[in-house]
N, C-alpha and C. Protein backbone atom coordinates (compact mmCIF):
# COMPACT_ATOMS: atom_id res chain seq x y z
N UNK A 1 0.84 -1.17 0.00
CA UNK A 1 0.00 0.00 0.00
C UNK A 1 0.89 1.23 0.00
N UNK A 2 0.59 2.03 -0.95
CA UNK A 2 1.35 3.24 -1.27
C UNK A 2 1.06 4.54 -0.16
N UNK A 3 1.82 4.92 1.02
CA UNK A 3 1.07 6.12 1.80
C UNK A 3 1.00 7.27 1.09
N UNK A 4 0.17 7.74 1.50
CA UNK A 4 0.05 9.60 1.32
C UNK A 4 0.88 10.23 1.05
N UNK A 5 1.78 10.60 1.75
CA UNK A 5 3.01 11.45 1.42
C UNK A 5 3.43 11.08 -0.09
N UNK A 6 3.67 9.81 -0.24
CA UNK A 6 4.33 9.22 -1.68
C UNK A 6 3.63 9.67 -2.50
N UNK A 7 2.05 9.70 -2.53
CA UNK A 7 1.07 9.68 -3.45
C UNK A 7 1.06 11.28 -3.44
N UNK A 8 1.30 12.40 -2.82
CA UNK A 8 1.08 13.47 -2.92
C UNK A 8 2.50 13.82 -3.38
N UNK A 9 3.47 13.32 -3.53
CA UNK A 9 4.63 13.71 -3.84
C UNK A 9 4.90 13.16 -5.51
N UNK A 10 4.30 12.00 -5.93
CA UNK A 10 3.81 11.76 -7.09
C UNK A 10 3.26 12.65 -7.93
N UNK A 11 2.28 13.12 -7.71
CA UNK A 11 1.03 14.09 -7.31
C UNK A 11 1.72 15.54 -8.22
N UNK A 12 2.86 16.39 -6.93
CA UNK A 12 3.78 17.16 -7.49
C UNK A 12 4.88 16.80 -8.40
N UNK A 13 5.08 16.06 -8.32
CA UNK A 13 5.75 15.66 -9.75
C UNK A 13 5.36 15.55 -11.00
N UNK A 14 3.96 15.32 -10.94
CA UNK A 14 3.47 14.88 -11.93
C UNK A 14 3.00 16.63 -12.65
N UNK A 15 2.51 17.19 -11.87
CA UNK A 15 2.19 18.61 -11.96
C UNK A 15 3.39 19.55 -12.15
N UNK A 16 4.43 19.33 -11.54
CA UNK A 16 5.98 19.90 -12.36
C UNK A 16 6.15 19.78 -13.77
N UNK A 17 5.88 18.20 -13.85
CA UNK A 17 6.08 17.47 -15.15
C UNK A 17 5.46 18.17 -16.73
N UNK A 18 4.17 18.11 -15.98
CA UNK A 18 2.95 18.64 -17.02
C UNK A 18 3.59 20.35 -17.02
N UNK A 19 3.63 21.09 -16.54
CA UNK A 19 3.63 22.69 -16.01
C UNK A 19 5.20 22.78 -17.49
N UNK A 20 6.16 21.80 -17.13
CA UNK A 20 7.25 21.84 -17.91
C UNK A 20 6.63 21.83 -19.46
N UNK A 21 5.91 21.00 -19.68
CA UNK A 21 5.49 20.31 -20.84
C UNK A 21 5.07 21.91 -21.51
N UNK A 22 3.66 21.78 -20.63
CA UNK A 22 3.22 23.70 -21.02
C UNK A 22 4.18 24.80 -21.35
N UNK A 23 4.94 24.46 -20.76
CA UNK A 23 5.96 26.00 -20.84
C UNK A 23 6.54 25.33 -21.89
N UNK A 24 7.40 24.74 -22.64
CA UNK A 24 7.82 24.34 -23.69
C UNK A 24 7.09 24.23 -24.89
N UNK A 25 5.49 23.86 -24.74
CA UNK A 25 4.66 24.34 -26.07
C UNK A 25 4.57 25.59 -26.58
N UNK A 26 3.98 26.15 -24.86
CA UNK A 26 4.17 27.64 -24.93
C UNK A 26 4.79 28.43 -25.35
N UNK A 27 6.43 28.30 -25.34
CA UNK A 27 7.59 28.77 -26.05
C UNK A 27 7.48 28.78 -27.48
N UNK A 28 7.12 27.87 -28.14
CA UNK A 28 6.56 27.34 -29.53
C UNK A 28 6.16 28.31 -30.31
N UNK A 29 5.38 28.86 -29.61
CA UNK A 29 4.29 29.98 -30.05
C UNK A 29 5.11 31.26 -30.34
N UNK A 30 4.59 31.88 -31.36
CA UNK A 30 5.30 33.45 -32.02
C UNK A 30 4.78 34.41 -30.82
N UNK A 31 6.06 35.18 -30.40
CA UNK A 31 5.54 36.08 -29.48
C UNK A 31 4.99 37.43 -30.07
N UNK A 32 5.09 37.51 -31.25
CA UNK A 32 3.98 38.59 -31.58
C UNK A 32 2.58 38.40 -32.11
N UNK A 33 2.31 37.17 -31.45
CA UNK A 33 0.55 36.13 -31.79
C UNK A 33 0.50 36.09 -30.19
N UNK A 34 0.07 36.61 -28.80
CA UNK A 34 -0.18 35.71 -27.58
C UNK A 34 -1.28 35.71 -27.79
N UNK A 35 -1.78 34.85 -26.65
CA UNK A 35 -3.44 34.01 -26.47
C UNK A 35 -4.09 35.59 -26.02
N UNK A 36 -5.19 35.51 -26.54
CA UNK A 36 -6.19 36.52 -25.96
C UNK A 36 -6.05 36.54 -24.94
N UNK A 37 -6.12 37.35 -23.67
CA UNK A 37 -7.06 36.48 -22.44
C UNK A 37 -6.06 36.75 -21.15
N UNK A 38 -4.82 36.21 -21.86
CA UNK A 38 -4.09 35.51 -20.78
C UNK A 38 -3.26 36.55 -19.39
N UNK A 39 -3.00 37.53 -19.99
CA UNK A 39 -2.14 38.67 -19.28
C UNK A 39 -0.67 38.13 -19.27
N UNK A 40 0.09 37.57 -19.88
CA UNK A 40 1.01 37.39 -20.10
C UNK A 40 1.53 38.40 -20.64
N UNK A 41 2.92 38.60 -20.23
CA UNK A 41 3.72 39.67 -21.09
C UNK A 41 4.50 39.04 -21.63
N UNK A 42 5.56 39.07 -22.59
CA UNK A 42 6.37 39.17 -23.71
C UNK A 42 7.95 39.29 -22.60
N UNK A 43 9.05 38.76 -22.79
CA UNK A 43 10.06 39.41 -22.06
C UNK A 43 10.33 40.22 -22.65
N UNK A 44 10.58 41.50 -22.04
CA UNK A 44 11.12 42.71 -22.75
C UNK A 44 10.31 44.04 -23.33
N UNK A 45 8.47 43.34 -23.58
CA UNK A 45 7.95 44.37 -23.94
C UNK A 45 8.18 44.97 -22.39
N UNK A 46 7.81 46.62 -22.89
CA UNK A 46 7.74 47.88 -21.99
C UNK A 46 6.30 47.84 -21.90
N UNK A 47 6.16 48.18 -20.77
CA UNK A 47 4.98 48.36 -19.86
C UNK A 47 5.12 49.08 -18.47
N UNK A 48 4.68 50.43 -18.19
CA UNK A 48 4.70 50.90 -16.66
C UNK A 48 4.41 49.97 -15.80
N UNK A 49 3.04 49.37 -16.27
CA UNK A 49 2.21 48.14 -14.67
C UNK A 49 2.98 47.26 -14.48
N UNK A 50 3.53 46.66 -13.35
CA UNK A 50 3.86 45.56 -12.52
C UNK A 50 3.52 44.50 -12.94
N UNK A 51 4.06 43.48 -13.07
CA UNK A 51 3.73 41.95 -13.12
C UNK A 51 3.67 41.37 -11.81
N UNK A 52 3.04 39.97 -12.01
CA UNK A 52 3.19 39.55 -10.37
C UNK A 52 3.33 37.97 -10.55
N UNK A 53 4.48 37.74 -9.85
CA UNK A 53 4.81 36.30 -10.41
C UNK A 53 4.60 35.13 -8.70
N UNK A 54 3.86 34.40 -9.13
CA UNK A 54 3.49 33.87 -7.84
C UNK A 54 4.31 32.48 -7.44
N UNK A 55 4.87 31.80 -8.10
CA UNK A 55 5.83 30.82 -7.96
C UNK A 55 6.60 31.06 -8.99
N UNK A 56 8.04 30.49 -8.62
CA UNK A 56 9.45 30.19 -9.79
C UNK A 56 9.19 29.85 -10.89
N UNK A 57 8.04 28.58 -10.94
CA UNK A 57 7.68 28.09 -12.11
C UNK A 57 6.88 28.69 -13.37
N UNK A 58 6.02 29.91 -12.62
CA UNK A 58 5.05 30.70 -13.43
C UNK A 58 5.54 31.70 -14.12
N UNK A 59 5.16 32.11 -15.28
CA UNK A 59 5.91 33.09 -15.76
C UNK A 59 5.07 34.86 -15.11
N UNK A 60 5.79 35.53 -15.35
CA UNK A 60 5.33 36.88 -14.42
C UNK A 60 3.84 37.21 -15.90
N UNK A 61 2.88 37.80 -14.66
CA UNK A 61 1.76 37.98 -15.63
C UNK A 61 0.52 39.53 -14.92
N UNK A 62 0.07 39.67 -15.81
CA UNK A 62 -0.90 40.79 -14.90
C UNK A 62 -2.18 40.36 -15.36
N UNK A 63 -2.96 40.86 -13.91
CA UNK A 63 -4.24 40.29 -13.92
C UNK A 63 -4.88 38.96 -13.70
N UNK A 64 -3.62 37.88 -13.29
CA UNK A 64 -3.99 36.27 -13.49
C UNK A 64 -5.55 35.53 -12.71
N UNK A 65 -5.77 34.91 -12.94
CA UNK A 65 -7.11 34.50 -12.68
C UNK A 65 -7.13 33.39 -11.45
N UNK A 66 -5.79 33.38 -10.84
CA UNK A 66 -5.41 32.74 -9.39
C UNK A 66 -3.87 33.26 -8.83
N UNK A 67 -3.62 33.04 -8.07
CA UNK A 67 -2.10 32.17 -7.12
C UNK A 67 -2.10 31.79 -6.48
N UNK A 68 -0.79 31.43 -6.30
CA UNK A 68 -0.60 30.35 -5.55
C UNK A 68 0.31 31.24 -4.63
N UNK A 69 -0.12 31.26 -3.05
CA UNK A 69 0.78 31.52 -1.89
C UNK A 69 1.54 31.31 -1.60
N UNK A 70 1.18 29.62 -1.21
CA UNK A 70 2.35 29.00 -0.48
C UNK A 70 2.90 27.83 -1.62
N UNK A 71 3.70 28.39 -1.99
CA UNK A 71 4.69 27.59 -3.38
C UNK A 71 5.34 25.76 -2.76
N UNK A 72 5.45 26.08 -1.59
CA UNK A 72 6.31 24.72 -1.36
C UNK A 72 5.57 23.71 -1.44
N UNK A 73 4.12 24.00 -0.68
CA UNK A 73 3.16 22.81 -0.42
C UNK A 73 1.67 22.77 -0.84
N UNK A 74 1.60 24.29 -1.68
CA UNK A 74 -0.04 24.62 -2.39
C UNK A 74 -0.80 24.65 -1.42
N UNK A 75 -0.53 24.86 -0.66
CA UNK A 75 -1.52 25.34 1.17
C UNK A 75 -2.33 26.18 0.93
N UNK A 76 -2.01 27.76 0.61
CA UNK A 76 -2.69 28.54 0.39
C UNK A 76 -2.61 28.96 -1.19
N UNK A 77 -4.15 29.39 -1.85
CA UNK A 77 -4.03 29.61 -2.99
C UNK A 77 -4.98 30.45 -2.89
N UNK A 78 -5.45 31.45 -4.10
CA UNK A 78 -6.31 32.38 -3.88
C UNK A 78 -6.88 31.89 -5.94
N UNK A 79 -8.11 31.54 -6.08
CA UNK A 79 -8.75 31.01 -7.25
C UNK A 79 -10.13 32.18 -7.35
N UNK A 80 -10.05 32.56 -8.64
CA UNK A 80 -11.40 32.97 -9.39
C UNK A 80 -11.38 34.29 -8.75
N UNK A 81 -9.68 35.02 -9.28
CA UNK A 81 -9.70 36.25 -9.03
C UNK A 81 -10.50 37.34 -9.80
N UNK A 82 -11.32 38.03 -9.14
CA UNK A 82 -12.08 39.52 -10.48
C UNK A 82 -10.69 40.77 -9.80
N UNK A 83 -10.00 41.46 -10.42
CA UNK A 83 -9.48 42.27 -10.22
C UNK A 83 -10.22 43.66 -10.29
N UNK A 84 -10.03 44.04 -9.73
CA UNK A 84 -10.73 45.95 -9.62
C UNK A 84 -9.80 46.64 -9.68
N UNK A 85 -8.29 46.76 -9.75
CA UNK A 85 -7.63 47.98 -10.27
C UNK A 85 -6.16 47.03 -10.32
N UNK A 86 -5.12 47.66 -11.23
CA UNK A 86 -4.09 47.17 -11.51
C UNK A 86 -3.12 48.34 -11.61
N UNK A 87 -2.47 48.78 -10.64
CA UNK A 87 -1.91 50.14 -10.77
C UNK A 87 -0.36 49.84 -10.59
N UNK A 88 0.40 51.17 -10.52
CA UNK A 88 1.66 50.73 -10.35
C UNK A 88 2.73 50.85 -9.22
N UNK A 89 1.80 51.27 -8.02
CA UNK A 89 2.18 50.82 -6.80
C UNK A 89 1.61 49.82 -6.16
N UNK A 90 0.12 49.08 -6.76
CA UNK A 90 -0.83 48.01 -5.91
C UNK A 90 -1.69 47.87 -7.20
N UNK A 91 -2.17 46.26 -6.50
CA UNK A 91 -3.19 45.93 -7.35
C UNK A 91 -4.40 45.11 -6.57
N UNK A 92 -5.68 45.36 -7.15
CA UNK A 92 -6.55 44.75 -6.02
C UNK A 92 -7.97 43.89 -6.33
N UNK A 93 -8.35 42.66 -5.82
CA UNK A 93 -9.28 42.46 -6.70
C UNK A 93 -9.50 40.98 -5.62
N UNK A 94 -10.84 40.93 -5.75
CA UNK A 94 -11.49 39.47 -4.58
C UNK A 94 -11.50 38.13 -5.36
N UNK A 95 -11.43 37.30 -4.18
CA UNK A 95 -11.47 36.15 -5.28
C UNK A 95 -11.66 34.88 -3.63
N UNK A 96 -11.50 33.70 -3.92
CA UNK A 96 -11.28 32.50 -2.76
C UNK A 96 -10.31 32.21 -2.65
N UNK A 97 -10.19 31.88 -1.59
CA UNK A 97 -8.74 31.64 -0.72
C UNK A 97 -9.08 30.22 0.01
N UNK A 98 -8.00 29.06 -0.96
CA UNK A 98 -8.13 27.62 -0.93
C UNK A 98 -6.88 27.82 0.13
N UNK A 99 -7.64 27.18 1.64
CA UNK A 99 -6.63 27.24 2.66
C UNK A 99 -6.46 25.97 3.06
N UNK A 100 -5.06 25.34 3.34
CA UNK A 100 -4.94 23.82 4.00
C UNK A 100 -5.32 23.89 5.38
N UNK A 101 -6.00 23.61 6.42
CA UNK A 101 -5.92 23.90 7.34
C UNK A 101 -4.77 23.09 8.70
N UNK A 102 -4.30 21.83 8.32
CA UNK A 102 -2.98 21.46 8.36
C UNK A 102 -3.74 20.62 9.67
N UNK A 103 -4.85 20.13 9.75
CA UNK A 103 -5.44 19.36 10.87
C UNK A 103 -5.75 18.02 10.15
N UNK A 104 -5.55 16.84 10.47
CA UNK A 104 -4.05 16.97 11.96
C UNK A 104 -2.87 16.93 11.52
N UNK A 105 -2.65 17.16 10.11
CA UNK A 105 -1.03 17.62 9.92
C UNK A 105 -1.42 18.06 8.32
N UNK A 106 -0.39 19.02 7.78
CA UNK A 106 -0.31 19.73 6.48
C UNK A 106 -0.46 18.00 5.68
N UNK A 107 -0.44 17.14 5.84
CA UNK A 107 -0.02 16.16 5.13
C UNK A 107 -1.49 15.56 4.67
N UNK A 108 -1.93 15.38 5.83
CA UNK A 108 -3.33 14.76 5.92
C UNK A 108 -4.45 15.92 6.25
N UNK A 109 -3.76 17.27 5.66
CA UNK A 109 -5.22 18.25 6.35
C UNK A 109 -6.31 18.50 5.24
N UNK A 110 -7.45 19.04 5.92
CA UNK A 110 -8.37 19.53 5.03
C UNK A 110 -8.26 20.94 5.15
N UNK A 111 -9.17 21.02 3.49
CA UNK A 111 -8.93 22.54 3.09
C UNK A 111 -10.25 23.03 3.25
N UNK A 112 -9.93 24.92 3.37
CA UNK A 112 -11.46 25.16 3.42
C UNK A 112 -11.41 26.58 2.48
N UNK A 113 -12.20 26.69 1.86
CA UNK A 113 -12.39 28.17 0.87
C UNK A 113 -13.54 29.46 2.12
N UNK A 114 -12.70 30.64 1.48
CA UNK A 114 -13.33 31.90 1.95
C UNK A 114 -13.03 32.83 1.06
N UNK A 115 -14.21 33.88 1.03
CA UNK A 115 -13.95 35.16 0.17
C UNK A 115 -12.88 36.09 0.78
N UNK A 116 -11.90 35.85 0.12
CA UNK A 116 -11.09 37.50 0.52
C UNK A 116 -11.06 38.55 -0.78
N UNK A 117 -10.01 39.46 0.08
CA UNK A 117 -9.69 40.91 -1.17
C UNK A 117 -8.44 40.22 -0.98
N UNK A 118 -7.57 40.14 -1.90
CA UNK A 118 -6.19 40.63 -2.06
C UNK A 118 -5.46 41.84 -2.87
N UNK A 119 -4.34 42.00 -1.77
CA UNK A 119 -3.75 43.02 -2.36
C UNK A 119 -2.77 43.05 -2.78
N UNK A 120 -1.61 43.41 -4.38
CA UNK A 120 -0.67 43.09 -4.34
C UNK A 120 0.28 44.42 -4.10
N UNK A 121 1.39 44.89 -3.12
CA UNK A 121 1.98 45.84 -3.28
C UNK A 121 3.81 45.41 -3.58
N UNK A 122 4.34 46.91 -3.41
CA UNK A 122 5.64 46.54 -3.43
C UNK A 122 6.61 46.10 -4.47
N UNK A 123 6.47 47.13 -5.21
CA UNK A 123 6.71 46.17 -6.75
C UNK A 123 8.35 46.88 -6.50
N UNK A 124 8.97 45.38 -6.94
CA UNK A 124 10.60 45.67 -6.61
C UNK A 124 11.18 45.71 -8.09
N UNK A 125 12.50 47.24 -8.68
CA UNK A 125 13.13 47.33 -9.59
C UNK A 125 14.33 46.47 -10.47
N UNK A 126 14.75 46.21 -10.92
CA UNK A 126 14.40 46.43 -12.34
C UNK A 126 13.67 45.47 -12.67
N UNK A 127 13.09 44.76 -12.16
CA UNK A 127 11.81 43.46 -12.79
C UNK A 127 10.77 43.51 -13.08
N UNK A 128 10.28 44.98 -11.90
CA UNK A 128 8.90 45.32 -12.30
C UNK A 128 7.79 44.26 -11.76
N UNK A 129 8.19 44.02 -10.77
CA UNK A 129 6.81 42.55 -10.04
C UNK A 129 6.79 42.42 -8.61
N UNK A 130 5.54 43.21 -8.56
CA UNK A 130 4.88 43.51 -6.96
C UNK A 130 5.17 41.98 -6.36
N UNK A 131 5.78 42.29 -4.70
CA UNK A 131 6.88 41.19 -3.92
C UNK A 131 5.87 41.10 -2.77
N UNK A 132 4.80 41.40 -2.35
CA UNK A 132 3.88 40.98 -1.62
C UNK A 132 2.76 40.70 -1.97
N UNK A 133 2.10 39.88 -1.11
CA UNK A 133 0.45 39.72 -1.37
C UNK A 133 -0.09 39.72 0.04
N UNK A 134 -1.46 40.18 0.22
CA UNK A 134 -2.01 40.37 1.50
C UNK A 134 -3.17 40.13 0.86
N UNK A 135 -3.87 38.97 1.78
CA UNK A 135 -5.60 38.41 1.54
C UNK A 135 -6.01 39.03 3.66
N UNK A 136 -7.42 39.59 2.66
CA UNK A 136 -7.88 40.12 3.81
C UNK A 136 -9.72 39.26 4.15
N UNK A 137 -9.82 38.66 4.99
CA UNK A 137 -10.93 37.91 5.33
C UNK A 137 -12.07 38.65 5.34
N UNK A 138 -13.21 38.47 5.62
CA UNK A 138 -14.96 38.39 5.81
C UNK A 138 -14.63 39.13 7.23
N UNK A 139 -13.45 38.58 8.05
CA UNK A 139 -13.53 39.17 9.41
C UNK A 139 -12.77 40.41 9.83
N UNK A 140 -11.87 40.27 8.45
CA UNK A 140 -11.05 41.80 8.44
C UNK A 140 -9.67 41.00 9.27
N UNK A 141 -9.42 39.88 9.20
CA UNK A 141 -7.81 39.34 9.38
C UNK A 141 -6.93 38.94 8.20
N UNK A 142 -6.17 39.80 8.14
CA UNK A 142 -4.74 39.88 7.08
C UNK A 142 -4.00 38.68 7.02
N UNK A 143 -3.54 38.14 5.99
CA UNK A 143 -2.17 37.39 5.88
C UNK A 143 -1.02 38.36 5.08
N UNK A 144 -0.12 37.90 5.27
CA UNK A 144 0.74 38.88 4.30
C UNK A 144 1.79 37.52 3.84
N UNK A 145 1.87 37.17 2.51
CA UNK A 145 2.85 36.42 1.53
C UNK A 145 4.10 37.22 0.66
N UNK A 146 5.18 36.55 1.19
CA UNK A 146 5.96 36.94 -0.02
C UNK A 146 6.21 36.36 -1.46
N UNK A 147 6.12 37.14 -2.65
CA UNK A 147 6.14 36.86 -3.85
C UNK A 147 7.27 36.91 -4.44
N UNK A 148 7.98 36.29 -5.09
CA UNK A 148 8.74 35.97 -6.18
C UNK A 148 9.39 37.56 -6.64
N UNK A 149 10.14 37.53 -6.53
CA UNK A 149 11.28 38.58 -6.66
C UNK A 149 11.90 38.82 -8.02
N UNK A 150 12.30 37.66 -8.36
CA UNK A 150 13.28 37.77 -9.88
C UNK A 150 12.41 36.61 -10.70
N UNK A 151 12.88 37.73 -11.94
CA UNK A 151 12.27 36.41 -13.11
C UNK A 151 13.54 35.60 -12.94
């Protein structure tokens, strides 16, 4: 019998695996054709607004339609973002916040969703990609995450 840990570590591998695959099709593609939609930038185009890159693996993007918090173990994620402003000191916009609750251990815990706001500030030079995130609860309690620094 295969435990948990193995099977969730499978799990991320398998999701590395695939994520690689994507980014290598992706590359494929003419960068003066991108997908409608996506908020992806181009390396190199100029743009004042901030990018915000939420794990190593992701490429820096504005406006994305999730992140991911906690990069090591997908604990916290924030899904089915609507953004309301994208500026170039902060950006802000509600969405759910997929939390592990780590009972009775991060390994074996359950998760639970809530509406927050998040906010992204702090956008660090020459990269151009806001280095915090802060989700604010229903009850008005803050988290504050650090974000990805360098492409």
């Amino acid at each position: 019998m295969v435990d948990t840990r193995t099977n969730r570590r499978r799990v991320r591998i398998g999701c590395c695996a695939a994520i690689a695959v994507i980014a290598a099709v992706a590359g494929c593609s003419s960068p003066s054709s991108p997908s409608p939609g996506t908020g992806v930038r181009s390396a190199g185009q100029s743009n004042a607004l901030p990018d915000v890159q939420d794990c190593s693996f992701d490429k820096p993007t504005v406006r994305p339609p999730s992140l991911i918090l906690a990069c090591a173990d997908l604990g916290v994620q924030v899904e089915k973002i609507t953004w309301k402003s994208w500026a170039a000191d902060k950006a802000e916009g509600d969405g759910t916040e997929h939390d592990n609750t780590c009972t009775p251990n991060c390994a074996a815990g359950n998760y639970v969703d809530k509406p927050v706001h998040v906010v992204l500030s702090d956008p660090a030079q020459p990269a151009n990609l806001y280095t915090k995130a802060t989700t604010i609860d229903s009850t008005g309690k803050a988290a504050q995450f650090p974000l990805v620094e360098k492409r």
